[in-house]
C-alpha atoms as a PDB file:
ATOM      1  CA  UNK A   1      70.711  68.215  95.010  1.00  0.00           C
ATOM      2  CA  UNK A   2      69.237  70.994  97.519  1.00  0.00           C
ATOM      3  CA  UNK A   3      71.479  72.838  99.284  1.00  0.00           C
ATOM      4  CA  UNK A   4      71.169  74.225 102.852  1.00  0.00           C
ATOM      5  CA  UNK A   5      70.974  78.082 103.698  1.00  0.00           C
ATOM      6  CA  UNK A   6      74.260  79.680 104.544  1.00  0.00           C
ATOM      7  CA  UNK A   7      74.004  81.570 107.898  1.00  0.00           C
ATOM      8  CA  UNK A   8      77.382  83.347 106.944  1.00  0.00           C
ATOM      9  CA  UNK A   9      77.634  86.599 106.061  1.00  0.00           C
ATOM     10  CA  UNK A  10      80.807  85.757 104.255  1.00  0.00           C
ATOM     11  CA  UNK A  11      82.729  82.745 103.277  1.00  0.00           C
ATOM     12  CA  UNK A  12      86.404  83.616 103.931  1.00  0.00           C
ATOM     13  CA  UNK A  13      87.793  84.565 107.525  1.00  0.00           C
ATOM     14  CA  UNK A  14      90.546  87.428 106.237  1.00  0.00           C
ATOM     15  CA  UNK A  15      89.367  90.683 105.393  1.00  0.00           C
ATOM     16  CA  UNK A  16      92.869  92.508 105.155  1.00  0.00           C
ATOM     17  CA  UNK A  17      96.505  92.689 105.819  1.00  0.00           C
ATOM     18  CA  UNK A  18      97.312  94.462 108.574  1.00  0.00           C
ATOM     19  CA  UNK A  19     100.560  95.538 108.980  1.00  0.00           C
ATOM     20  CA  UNK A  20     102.575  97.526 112.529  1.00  0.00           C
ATOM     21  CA  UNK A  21     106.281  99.229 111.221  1.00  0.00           C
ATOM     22  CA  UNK A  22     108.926  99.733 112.851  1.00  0.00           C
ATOM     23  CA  UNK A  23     108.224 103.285 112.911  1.00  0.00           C
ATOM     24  CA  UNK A  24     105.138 102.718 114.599  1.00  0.00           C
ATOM     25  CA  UNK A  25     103.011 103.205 111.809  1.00  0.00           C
ATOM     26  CA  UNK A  26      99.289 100.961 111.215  1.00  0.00           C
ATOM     27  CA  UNK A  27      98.893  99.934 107.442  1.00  0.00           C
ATOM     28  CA  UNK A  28      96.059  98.629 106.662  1.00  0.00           C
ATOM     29  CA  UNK A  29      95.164  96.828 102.742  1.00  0.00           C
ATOM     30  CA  UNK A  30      91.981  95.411 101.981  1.00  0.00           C
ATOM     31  CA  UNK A  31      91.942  91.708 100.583  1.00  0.00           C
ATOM     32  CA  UNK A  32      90.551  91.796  97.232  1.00  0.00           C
ATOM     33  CA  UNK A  33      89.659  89.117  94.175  1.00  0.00           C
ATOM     34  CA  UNK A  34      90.830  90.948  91.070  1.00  0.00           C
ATOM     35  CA  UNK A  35      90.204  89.939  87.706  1.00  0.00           C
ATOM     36  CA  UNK A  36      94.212  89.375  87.315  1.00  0.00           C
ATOM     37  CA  UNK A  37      96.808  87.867  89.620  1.00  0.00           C
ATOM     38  CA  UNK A  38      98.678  90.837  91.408  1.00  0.00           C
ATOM     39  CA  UNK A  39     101.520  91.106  93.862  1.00  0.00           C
ATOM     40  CA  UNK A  40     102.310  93.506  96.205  1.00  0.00           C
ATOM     41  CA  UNK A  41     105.604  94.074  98.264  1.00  0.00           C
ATOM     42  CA  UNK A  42     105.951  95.644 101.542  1.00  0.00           C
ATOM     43  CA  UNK A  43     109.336  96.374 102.955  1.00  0.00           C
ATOM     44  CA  UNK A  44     110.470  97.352 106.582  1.00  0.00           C
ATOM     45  CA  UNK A  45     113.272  97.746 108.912  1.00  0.00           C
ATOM     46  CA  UNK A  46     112.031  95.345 112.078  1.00  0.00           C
ATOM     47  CA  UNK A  47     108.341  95.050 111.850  1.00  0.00           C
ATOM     48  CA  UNK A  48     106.404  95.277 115.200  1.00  0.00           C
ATOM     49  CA  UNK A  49     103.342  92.804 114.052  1.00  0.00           C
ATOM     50  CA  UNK A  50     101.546  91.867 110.908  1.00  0.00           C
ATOM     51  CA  UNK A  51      98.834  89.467 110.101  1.00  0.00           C
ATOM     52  CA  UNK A  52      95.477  88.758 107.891  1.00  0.00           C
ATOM     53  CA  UNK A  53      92.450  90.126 110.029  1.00  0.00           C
ATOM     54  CA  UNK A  54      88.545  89.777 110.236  1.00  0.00           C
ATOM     55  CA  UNK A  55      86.716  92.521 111.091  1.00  0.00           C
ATOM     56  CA  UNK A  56      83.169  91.956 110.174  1.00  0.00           C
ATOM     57  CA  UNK A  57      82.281  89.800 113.478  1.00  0.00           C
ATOM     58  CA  UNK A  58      78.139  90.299 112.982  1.00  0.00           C
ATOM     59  CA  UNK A  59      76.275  86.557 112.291  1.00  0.00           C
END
């Protein structure tokens, strides 16, 4: 079966985590696909914001 061309630069819409503290502090962790299934923990005293983001916007 031929398939058609894919226009996207990228599949997925999340390219990190990004995360606003308490404090005021910006964290920012790439997404990643590793060879393993990992975890990570991030702990804060009332969190201003966080959320998965897209930054690449170019089609």
């Amino acid at each position: 079966k031929k398939t058609a061309a894919d226009w996207r630069p990228e599949v997925h819409d999340s390219d990190g985590l990004a995360i606003w503290t308490g404090a005021g502090e910006r964290i920012w962790r790439p997404l990643n696909n590793p060879p393993r299934t990992m975890a990570s923990a991030f702990s804060d005293n009332n969190p201003r914001g966080f959320g998965l983001l897209q930054r690449g916007r170019d089609f």
